[in-house]
C-alpha atoms as a PDB file:
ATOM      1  CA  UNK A   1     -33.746 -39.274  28.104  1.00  0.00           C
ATOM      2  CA  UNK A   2     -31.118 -37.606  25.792  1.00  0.00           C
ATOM      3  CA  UNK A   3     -30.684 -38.085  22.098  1.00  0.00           C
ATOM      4  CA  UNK A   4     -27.371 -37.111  22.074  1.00  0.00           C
ATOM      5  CA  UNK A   5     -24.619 -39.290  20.826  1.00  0.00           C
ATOM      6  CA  UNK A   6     -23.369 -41.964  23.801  1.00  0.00           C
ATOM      7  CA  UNK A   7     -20.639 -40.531  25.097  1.00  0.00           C
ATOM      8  CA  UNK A   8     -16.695 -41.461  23.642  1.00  0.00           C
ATOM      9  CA  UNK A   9     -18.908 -41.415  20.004  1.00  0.00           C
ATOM     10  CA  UNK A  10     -18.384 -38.615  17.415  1.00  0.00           C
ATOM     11  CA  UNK A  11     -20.603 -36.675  16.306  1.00  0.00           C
ATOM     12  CA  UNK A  12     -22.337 -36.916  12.973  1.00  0.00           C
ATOM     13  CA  UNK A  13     -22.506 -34.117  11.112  1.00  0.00           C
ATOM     14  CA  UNK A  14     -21.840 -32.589   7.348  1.00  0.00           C
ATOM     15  CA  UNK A  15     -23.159 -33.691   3.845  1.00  0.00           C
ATOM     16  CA  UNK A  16     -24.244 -36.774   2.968  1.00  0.00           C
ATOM     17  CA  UNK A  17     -21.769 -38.481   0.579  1.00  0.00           C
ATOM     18  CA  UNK A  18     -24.592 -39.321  -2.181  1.00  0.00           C
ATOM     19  CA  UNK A  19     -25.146 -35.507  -2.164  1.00  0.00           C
ATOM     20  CA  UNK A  20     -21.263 -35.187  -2.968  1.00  0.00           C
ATOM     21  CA  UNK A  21     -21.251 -37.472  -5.747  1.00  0.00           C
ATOM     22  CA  UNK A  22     -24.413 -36.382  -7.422  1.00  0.00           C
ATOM     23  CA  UNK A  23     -22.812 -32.678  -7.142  1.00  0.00           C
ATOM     24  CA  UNK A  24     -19.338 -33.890  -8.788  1.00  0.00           C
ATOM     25  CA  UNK A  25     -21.176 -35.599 -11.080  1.00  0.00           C
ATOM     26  CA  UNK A  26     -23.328 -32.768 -12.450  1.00  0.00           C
ATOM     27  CA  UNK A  27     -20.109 -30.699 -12.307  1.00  0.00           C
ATOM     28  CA  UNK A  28     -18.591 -33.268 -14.719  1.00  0.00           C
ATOM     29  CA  UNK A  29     -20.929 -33.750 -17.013  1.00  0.00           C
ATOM     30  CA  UNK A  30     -21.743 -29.940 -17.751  1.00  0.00           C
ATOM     31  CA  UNK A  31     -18.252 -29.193 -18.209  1.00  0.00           C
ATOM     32  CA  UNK A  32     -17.666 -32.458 -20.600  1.00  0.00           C
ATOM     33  CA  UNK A  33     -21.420 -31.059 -22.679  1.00  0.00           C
ATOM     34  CA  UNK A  34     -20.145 -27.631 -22.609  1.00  0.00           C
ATOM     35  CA  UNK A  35     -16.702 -28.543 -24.202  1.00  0.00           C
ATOM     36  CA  UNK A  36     -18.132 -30.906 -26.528  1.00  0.00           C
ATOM     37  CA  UNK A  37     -20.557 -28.100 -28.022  1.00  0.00           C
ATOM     38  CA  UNK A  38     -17.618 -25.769 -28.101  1.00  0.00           C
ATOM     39  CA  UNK A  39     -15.363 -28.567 -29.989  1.00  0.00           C
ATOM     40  CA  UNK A  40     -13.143 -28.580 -27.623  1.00  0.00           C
ATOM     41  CA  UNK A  41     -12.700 -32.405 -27.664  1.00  0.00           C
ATOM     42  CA  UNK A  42     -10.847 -34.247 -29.916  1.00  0.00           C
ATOM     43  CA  UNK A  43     -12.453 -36.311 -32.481  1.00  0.00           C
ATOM     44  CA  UNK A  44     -15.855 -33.582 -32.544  1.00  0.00           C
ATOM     45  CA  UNK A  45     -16.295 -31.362 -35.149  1.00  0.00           C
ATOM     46  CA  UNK A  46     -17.245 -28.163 -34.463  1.00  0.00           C
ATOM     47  CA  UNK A  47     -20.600 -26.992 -34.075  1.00  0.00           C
ATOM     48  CA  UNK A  48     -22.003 -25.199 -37.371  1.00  0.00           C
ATOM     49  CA  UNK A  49     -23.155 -21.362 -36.683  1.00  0.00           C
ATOM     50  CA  UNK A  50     -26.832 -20.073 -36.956  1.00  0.00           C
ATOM     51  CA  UNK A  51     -27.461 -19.318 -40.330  1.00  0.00           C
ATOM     52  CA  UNK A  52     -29.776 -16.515 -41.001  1.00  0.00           C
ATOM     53  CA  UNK A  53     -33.081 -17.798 -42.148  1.00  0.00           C
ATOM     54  CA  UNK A  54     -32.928 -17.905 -45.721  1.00  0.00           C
ATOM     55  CA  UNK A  55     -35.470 -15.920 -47.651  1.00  0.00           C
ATOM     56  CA  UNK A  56     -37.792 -17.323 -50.030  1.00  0.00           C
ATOM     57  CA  UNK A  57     -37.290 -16.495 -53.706  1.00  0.00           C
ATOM     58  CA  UNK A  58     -40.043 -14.423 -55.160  1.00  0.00           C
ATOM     59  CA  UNK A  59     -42.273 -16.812 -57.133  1.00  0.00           C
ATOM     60  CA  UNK A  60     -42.466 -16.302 -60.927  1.00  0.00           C
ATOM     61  CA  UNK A  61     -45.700 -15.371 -61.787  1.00  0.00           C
ATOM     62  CA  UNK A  62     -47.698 -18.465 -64.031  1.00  0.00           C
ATOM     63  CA  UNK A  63     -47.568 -17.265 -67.684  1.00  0.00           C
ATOM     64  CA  UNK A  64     -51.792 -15.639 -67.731  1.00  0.00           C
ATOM     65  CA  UNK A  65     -53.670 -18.412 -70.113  1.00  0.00           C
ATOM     66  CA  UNK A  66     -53.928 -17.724 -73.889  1.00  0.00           C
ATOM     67  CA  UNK A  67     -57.537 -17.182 -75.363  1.00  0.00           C
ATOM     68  CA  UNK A  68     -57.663 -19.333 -77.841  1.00  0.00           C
ATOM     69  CA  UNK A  69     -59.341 -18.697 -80.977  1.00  0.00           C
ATOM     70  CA  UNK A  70     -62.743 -19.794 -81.365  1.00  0.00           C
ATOM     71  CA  UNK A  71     -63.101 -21.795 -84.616  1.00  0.00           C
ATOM     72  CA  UNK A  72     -65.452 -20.013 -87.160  1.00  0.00           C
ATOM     73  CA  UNK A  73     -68.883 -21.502 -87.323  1.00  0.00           C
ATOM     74  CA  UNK A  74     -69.255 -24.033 -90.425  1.00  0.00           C
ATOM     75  CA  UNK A  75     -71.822 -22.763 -92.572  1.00  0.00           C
ATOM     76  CA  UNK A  76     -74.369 -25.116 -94.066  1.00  0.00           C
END
């Protein structure tokens, strides 16, 4: 028994065509994402740069408490 085609019948062979689409599509899609984060396409703003982490501003030291005067002991 042979399991080659019948005869006077191509030959299947190549690439699925789901494969094909699913590789166009991932082709599209990056290139659409990638020119969308560059701004490429109309109506997007352009992405903001990185800024550099701001540093914090040195804390004021709290004003040290007062020692308050004690009041003088009432004679009697």
């Amino acid at each position: 028994m042979s399991t080659s085609p019948a005869s006077g019948a191509p030959a299947k062979s190549g690439i699925h065509p789901g494969i094909v689409v699913g590789a166009i599509a991932v082709v599209v899609f990056g290139a659409a994402g990638a020119a969308s984060y560059l701004g490429l396409l109309p109506g997007q703003p352009a992405p903001a740069p990185a800024a550099a982490p701001v540093a914090a501003a040195p804390a004021t030291p709290a004003p040290a408490p007062q020692a308050q005067p004690e009041p003088a002991a009432q004679a009697a």
